[in-house]
N, C-alpha and C. Protein backbone atom coordinates (compact mmCIF):
# COMPACT_ATOMS: atom_id res chain seq x y z
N UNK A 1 -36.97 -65.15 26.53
CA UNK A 1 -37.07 -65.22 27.99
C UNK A 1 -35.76 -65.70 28.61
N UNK A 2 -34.97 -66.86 27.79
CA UNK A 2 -33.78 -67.12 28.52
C UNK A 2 -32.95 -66.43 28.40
N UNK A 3 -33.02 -65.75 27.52
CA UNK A 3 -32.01 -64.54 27.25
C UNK A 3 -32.24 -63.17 28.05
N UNK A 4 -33.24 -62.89 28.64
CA UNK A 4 -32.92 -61.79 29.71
C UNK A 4 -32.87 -62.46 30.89
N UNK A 5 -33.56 -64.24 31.45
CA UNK A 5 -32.75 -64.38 32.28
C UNK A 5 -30.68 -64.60 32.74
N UNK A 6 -30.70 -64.85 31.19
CA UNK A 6 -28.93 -64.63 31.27
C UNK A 6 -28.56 -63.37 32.04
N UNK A 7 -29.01 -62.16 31.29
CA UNK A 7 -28.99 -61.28 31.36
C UNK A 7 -29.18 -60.43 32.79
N UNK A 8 -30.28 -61.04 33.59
CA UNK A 8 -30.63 -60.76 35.03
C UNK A 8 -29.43 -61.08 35.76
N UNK A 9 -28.69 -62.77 35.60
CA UNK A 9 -28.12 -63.58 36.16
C UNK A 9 -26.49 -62.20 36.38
N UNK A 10 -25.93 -62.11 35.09
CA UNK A 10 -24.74 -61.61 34.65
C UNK A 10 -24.39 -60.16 35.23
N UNK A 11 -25.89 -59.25 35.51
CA UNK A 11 -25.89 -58.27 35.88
C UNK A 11 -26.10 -58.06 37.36
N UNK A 12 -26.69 -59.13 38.23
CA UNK A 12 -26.32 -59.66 39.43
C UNK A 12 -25.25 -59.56 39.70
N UNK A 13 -24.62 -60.36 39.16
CA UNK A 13 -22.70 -61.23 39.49
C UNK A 13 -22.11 -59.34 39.69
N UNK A 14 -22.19 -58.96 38.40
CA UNK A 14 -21.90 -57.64 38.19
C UNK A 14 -21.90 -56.46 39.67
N UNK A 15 -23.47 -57.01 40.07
CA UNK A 15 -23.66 -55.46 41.16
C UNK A 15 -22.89 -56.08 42.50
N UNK A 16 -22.86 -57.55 42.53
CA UNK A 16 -22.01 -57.95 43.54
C UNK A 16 -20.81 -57.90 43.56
N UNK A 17 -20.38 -57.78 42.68
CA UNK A 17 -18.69 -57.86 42.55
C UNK A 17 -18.37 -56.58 43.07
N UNK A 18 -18.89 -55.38 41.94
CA UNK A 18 -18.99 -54.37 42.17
C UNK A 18 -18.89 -53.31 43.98
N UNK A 19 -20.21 -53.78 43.74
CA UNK A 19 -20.67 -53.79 45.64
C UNK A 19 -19.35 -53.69 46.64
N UNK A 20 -18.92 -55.18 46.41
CA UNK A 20 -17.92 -56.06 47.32
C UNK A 20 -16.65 -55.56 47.36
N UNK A 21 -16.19 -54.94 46.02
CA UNK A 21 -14.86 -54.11 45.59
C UNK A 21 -14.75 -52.55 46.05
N UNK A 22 -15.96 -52.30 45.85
CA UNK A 22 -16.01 -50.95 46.78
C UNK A 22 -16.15 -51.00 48.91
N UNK A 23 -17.00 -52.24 48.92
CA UNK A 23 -16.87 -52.32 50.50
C UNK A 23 -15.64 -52.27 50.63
N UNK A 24 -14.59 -53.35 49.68
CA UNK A 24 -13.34 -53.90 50.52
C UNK A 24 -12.75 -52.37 50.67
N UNK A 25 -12.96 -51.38 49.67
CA UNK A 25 -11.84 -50.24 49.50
C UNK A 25 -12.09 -49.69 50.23
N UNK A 26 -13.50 -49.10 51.10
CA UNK A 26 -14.10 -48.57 52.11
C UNK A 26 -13.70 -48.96 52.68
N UNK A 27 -13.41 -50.37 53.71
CA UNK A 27 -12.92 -50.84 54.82
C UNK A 27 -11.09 -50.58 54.84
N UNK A 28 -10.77 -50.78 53.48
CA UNK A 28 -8.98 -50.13 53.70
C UNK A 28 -8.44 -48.95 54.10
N UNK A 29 -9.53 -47.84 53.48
CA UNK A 29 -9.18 -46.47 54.07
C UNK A 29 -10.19 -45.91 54.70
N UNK A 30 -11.15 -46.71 55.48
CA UNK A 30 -11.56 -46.64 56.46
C UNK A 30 -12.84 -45.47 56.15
N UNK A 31 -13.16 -45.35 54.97
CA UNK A 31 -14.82 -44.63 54.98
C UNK A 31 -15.78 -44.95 54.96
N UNK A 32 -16.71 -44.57 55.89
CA UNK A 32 -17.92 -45.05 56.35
C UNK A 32 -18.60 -44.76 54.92
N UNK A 33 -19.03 -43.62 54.75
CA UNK A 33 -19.09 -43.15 53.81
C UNK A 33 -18.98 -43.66 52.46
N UNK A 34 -18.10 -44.61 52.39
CA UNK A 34 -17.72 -44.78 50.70
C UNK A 34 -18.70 -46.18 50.88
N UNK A 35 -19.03 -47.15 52.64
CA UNK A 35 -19.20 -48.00 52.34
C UNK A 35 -20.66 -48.04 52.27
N UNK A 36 -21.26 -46.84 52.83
CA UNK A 36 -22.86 -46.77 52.75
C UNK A 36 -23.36 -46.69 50.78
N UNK A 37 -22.23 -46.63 50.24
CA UNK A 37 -22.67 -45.99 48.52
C UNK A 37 -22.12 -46.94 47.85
N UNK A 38 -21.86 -48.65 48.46
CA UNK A 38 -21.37 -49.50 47.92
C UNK A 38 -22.89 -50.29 47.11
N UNK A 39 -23.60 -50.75 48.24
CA UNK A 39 -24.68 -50.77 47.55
C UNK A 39 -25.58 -50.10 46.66
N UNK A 40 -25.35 -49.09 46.96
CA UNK A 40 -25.79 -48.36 45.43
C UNK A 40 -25.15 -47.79 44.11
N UNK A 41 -23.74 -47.71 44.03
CA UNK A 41 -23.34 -47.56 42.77
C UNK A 41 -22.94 -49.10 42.49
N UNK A 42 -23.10 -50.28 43.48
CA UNK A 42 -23.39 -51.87 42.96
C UNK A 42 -24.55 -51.76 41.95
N UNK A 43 -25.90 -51.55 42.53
CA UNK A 43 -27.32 -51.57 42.04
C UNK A 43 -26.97 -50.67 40.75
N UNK A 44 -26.12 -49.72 40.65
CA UNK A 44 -26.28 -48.74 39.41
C UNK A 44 -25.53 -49.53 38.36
N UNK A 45 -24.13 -50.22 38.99
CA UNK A 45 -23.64 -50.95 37.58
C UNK A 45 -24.06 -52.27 36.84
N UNK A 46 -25.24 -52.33 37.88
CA UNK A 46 -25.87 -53.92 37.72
C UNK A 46 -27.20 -53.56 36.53
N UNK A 47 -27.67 -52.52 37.14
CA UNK A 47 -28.71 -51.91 36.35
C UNK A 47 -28.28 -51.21 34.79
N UNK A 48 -27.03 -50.58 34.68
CA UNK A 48 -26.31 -50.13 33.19
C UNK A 48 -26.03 -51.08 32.90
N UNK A 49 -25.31 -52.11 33.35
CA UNK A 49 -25.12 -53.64 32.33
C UNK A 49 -26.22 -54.47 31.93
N UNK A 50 -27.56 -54.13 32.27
CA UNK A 50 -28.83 -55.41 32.37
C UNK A 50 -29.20 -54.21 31.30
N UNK A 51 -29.75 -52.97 31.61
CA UNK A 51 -30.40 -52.44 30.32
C UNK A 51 -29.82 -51.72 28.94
N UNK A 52 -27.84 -51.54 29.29
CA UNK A 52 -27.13 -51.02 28.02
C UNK A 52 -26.29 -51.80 27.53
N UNK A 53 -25.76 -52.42 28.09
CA UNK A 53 -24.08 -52.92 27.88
C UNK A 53 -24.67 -54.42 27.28
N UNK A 54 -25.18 -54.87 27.58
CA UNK A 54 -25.79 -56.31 27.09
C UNK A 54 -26.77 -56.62 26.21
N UNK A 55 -27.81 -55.42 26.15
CA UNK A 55 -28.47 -55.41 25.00
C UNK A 55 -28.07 -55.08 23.39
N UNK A 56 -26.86 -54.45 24.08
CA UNK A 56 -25.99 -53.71 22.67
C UNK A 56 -25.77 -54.64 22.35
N UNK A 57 -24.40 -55.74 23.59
CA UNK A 57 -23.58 -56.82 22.84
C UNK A 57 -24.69 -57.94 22.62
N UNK A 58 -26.30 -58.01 22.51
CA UNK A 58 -27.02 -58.99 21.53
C UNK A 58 -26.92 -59.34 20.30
N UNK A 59 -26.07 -58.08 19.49
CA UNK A 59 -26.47 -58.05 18.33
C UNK A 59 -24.75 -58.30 17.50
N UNK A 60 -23.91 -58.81 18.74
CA UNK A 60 -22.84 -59.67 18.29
C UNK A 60 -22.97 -60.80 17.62
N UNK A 61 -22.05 -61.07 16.31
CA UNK A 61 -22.08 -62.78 16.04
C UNK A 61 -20.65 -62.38 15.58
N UNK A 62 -20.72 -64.42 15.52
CA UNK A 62 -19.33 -64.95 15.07
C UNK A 62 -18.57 -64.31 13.51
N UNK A 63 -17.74 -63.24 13.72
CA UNK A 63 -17.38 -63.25 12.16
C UNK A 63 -16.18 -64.00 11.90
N UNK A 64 -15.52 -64.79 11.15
CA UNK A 64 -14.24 -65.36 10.85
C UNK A 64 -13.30 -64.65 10.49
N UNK A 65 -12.24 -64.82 11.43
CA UNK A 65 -10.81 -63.86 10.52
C UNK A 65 -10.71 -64.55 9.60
N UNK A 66 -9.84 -63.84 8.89
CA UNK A 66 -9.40 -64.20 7.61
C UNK A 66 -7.76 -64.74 7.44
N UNK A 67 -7.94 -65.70 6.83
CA UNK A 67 -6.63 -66.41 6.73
C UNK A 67 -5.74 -66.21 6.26
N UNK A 68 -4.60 -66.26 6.74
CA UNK A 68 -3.18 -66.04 6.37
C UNK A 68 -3.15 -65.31 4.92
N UNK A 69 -2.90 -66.21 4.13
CA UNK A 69 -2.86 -66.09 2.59
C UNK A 69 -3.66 -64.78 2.27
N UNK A 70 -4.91 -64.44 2.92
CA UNK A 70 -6.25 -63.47 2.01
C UNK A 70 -5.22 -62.41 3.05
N UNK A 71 -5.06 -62.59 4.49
CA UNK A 71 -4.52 -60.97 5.19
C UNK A 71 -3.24 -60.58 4.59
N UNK A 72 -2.21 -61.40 3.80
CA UNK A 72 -1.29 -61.22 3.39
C UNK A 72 -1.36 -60.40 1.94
N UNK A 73 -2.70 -61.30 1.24
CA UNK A 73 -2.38 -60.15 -0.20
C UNK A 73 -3.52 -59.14 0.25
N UNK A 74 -3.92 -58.32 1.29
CA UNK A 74 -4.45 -57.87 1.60
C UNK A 74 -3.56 -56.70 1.96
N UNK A 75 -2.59 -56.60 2.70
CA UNK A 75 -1.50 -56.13 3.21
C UNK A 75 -0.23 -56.01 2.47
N UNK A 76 -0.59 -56.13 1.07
CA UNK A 76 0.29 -55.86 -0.02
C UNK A 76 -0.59 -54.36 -0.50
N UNK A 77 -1.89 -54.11 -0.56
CA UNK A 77 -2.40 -52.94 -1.01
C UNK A 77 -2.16 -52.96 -2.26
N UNK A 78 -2.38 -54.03 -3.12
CA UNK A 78 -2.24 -54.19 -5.01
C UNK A 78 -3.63 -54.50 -5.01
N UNK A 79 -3.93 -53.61 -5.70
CA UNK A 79 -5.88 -53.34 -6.26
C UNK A 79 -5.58 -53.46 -7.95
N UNK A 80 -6.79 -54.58 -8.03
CA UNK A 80 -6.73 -54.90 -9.50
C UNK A 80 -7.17 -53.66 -10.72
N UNK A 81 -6.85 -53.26 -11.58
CA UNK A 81 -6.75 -52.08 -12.73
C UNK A 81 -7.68 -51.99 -12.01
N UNK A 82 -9.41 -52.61 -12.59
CA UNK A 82 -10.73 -52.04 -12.84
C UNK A 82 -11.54 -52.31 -11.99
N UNK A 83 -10.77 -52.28 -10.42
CA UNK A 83 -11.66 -52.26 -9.24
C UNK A 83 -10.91 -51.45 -8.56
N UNK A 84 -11.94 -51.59 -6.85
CA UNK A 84 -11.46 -50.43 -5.96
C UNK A 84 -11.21 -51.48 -4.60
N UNK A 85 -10.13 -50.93 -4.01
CA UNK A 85 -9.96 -51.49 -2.28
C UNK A 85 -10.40 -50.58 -1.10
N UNK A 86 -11.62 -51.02 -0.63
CA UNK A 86 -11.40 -50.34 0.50
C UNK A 86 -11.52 -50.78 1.53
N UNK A 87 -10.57 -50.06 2.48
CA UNK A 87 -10.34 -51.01 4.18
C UNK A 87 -10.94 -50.58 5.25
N UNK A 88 -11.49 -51.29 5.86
CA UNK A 88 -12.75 -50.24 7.25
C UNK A 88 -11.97 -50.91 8.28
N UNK A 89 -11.02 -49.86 9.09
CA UNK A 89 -10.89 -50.28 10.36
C UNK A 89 -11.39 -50.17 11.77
N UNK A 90 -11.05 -50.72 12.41
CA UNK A 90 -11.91 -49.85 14.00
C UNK A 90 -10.88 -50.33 14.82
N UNK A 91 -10.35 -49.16 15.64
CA UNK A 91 -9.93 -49.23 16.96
C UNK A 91 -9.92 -48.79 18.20
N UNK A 92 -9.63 -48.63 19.38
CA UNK A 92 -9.98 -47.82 20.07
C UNK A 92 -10.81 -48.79 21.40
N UNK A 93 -10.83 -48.22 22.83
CA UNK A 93 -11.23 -49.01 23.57
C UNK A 93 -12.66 -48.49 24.08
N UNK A 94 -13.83 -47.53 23.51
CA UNK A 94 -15.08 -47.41 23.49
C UNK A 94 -15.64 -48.62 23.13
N UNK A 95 -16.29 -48.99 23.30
CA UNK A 95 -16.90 -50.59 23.42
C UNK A 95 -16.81 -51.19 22.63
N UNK A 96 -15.49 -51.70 23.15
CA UNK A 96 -14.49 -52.68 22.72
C UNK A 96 -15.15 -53.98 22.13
N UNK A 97 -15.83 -54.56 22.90
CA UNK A 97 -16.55 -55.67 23.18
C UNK A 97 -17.89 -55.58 21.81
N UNK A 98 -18.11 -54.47 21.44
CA UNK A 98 -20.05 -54.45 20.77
C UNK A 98 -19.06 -54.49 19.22
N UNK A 99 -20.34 -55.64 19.03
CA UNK A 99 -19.98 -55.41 17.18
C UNK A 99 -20.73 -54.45 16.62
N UNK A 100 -19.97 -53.92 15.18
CA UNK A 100 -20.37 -52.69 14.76
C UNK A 100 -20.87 -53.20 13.14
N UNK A 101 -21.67 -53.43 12.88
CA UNK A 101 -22.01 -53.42 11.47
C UNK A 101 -21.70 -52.08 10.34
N UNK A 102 -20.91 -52.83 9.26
CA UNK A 102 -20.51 -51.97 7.78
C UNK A 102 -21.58 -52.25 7.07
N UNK A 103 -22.18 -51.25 6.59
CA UNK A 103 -22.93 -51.32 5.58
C UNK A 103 -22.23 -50.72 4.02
N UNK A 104 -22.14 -51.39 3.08
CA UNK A 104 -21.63 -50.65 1.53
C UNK A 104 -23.16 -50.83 0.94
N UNK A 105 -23.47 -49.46 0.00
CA UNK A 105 -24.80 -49.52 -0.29
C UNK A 105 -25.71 -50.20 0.18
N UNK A 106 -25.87 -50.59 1.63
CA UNK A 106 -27.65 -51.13 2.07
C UNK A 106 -27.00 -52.27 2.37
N UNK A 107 -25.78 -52.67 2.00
CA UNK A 107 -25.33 -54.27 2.39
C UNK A 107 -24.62 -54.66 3.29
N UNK A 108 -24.90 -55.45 4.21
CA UNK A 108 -23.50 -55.60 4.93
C UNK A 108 -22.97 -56.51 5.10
N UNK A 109 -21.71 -55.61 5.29
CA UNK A 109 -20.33 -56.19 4.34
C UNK A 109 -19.17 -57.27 5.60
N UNK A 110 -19.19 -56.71 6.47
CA UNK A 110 -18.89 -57.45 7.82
C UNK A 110 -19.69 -57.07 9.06
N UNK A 111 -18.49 -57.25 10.12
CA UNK A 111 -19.18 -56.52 11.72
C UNK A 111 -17.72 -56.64 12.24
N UNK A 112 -17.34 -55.26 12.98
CA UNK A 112 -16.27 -55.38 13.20
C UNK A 112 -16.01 -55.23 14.80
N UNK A 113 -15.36 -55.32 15.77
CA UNK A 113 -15.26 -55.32 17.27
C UNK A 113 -13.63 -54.88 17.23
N UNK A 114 -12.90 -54.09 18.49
CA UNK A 114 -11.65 -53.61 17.97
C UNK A 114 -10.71 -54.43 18.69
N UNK A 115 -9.73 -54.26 18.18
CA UNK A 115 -8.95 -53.91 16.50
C UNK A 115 -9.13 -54.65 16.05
N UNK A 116 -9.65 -54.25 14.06
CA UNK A 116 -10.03 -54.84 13.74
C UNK A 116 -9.94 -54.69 12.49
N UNK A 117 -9.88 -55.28 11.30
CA UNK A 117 -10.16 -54.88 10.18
C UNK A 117 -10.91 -55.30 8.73
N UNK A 118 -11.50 -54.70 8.14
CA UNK A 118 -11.64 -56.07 6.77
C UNK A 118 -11.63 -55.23 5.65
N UNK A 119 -11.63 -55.86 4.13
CA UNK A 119 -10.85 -55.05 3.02
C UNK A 119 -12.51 -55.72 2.21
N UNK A 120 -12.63 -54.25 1.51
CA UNK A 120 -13.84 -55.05 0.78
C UNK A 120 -13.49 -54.54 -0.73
N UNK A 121 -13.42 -55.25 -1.68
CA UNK A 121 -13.15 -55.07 -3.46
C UNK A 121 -14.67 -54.50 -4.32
N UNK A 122 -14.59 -53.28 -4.45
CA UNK A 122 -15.61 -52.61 -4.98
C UNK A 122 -15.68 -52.14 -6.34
N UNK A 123 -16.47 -52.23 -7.24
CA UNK A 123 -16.72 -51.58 -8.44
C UNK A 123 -16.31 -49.71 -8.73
N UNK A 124 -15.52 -49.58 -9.55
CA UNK A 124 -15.10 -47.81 -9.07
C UNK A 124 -16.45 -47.17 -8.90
N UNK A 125 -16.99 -46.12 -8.68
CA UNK A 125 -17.65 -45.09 -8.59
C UNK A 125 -18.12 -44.59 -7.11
N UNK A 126 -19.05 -44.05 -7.27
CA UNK A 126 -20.20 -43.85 -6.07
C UNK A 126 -20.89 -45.25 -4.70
N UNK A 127 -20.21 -44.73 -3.31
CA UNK A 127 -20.61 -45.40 -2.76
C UNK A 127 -21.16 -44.93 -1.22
N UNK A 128 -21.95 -45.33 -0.97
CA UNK A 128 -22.30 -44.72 -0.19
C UNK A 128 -22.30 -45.77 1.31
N UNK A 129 -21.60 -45.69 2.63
CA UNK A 129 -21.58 -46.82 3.50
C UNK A 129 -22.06 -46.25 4.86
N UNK A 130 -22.17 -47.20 5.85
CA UNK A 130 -23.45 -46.93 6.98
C UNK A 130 -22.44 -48.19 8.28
N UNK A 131 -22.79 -47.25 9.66
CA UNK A 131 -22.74 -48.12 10.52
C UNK A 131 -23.67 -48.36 11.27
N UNK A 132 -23.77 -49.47 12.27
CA UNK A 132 -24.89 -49.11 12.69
C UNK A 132 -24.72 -50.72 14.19
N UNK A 133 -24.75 -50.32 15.24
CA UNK A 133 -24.75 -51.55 16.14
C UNK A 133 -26.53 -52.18 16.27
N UNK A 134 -26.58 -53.75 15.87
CA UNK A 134 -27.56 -54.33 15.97
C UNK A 134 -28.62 -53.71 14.24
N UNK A 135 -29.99 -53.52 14.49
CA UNK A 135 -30.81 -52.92 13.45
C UNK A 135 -30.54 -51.42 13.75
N UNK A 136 -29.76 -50.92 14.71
CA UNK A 136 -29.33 -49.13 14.79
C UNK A 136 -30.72 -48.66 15.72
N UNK A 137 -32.03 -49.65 16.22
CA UNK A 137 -33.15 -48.99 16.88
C UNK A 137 -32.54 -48.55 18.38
N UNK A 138 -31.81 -48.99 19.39
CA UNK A 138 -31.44 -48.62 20.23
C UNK A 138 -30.82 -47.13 20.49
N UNK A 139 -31.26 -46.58 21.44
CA UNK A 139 -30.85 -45.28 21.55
C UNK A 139 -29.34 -44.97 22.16
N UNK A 140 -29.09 -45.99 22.96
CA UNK A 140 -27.57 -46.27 23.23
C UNK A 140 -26.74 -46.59 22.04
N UNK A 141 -26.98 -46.71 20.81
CA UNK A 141 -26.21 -47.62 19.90
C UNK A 141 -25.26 -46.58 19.00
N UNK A 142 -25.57 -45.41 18.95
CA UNK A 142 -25.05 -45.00 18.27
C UNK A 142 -25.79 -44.29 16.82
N UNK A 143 -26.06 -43.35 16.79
CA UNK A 143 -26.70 -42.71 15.30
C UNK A 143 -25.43 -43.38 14.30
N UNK A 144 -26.48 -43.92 13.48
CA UNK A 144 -25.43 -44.77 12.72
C UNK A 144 -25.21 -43.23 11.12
N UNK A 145 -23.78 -44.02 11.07
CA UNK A 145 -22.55 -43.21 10.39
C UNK A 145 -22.85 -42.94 9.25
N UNK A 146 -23.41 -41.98 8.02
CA UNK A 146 -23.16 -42.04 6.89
C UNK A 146 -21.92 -41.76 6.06
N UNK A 147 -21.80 -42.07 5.58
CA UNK A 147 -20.05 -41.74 4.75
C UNK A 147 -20.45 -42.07 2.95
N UNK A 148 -20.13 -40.75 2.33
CA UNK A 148 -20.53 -41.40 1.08
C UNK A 148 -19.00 -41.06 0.56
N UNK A 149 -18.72 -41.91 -0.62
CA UNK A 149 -17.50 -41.65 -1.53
C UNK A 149 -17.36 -42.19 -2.80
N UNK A 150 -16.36 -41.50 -3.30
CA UNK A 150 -16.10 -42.01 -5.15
C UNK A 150 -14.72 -42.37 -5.17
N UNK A 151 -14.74 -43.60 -5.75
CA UNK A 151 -13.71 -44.44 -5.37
C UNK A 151 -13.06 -44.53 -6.92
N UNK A 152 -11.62 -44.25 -7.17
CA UNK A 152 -11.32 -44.51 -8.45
C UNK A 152 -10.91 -45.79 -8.75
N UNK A 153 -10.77 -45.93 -10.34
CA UNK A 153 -10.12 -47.79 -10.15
C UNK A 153 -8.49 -47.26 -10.06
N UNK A 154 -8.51 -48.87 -9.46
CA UNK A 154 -7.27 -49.25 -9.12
C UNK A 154 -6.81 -48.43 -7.61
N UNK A 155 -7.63 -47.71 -7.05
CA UNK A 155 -7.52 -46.70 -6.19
C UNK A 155 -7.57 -47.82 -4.66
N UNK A 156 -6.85 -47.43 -3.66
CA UNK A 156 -7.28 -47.89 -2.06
C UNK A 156 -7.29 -46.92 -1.34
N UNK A 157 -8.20 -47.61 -0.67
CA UNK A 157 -8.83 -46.15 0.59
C UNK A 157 -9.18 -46.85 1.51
N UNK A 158 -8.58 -46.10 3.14
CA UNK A 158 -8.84 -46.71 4.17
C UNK A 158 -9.50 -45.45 5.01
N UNK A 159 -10.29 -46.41 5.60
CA UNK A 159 -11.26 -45.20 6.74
C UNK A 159 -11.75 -46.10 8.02
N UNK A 160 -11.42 -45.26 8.71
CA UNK A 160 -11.27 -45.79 10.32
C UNK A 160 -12.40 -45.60 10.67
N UNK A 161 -13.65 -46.22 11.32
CA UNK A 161 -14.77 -46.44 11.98
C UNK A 161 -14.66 -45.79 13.61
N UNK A 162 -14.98 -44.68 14.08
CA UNK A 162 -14.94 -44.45 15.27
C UNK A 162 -16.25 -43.83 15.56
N UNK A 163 -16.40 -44.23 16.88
CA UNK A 163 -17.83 -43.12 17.19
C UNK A 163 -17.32 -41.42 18.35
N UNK A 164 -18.04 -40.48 17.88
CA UNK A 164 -17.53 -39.50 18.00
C UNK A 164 -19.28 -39.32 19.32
N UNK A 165 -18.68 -38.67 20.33
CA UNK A 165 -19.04 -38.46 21.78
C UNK A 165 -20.25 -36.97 21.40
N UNK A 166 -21.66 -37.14 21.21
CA UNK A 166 -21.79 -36.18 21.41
C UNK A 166 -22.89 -36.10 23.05
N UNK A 167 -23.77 -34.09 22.69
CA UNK A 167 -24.35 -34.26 23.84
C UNK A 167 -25.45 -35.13 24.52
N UNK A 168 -26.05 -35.32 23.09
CA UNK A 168 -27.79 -36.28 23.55
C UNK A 168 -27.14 -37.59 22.94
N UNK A 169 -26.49 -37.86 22.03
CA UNK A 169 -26.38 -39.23 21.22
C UNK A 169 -24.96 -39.43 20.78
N UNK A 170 -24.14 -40.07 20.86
CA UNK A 170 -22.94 -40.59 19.99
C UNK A 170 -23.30 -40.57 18.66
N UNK A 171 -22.35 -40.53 17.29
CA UNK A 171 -22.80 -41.07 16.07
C UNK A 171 -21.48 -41.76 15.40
N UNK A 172 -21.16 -42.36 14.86
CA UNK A 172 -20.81 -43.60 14.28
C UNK A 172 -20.14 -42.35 13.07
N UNK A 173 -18.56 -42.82 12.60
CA UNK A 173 -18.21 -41.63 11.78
C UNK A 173 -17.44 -42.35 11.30
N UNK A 174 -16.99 -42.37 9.70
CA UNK A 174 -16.05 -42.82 9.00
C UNK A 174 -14.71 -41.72 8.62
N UNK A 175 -13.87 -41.60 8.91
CA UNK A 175 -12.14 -41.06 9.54
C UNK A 175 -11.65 -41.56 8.10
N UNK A 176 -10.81 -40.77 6.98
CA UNK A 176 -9.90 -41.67 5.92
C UNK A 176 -8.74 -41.34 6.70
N UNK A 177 -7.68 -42.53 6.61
CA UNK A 177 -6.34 -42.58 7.22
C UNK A 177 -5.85 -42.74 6.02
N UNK A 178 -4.61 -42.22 5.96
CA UNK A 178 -3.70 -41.51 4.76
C UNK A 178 -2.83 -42.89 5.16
N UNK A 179 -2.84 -43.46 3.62
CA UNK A 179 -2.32 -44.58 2.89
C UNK A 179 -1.06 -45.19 4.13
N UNK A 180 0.02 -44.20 3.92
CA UNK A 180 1.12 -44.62 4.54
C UNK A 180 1.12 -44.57 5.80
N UNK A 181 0.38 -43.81 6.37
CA UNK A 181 0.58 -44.18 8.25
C UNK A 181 -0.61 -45.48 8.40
N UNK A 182 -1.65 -45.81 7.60
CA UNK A 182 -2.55 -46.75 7.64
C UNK A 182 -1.83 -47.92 7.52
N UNK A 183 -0.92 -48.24 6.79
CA UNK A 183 0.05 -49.96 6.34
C UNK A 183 0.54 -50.01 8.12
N UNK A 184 1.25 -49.28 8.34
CA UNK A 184 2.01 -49.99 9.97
C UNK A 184 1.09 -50.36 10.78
N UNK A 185 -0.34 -49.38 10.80
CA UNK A 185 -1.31 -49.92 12.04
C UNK A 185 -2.25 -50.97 11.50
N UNK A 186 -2.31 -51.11 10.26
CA UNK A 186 -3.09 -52.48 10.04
C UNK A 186 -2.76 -53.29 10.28
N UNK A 187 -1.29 -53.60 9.90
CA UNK A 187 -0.51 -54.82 9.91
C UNK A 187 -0.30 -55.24 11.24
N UNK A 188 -0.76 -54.39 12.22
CA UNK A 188 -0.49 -55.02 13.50
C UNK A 188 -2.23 -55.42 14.38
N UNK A 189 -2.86 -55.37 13.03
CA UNK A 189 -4.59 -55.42 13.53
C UNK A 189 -4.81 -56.94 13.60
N UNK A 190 -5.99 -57.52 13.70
CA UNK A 190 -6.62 -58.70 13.20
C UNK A 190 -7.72 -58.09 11.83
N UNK A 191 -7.73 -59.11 10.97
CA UNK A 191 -8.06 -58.92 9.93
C UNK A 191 -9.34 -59.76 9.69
N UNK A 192 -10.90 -59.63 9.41
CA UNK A 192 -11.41 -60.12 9.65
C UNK A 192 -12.42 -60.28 8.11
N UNK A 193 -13.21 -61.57 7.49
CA UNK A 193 -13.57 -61.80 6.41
C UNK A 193 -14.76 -61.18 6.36
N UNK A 194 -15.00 -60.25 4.85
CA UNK A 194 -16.21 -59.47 4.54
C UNK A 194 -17.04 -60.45 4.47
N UNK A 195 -18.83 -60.22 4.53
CA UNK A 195 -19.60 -61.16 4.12
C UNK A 195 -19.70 -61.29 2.35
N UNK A 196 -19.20 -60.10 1.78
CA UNK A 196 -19.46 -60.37 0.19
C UNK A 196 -17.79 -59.95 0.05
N UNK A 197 -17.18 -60.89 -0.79
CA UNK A 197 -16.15 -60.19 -1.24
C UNK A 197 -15.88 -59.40 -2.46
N UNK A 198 -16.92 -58.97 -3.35
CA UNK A 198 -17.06 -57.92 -4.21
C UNK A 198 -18.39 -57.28 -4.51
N UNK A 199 -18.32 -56.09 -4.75
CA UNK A 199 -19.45 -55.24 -5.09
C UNK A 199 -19.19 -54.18 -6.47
């Protein structure tokens, strides 16, 4: 209950601001017109933030970057003989703000918000990984991503997390970025700690 009154409160502030920013622009260039539709594309952004934009970002939590030392041999890209590295990034300013849950086989492995990154140390073979914002039940959230792959040892592989625009639903898609253009844009990411650091 206190949590959709937050929610009422925030999306208020929202249709007023809103509202108020469009009156002022109406009154500068002088359209009647723009100012009769202040109150209602107010009420419309008050109403998309109370039933999309805030229910998504519920299913945010605190993840910890990762410290110096772990982003550094992280950013060396040296994968031990008889394991695998792989790096899930996300960037991009589509909602920026909503955390995105990694799943590696059924598990998950962080939650990422952009830019962003985390490196997870995997057993070679068959893997199969999943995104998904919140439990993925929301219809705004995104058809969450399947991505399956076979990972060799000693092998690194990076794949970029983006959601791809469709007509009825967005879906959540895993992108591999080729080794060498991947090192310059990581290194300028935040780097953030898996919940398991091997699988």
């Amino acid at each position: 209950m206190k949590l959709r009154v937050r929610y009422f409160l925030i999306a208020l502030l929202v249709e007023i601001v809103v509202a108020n920013v469009i009156g002022f622009i109406a009154g500068l260039t002088r359209s009647p017109e723009l100012g009769d539709l202040a109150f209602r594309i107010g009420l419309a952004a008050g109403c998309l933030t109370f039933f999309i934009y805030l229910p998504l970002r519920a299913g945010n939590r605190r993840v910890a970057e990762a410290d110096a030392d772990t982003r550094s041999q992280a950013l060396a890209f040296s994968c031990p003989p008889d394991r695998s590295l792989l790096y899930i990034a996300r960037t991009g300013f589509l909602g920026k703000a909503i955390g995105v849950n990694v799943l590696v086989d059924g598990k998950t492995v962080t939650q990422l918000r952009t830019p962003r990154f985390a490196v997870v140390e995997l057993a070679p073979g068959a893997h199969q990984l999943s995104a998904q914002i919140g439990n993925g039940d929301s219809a705004c959230s995104g058809a969450g991503g399947q991505f399956s792959t076979s990972l060799a040892a000693g092998s690194v592989t990076v794949l970029h997390l983006a959601m791809k625009l469709g007509k009825f639903r967005s879906q959540w898609t895993f992108e591999p970025w080729l080794l060498d253009n991947a090192k310059s844009k990581l290194r300028s990411m935040e780097m953030v700690q898996t919940e398991m650091q091997a699988v």
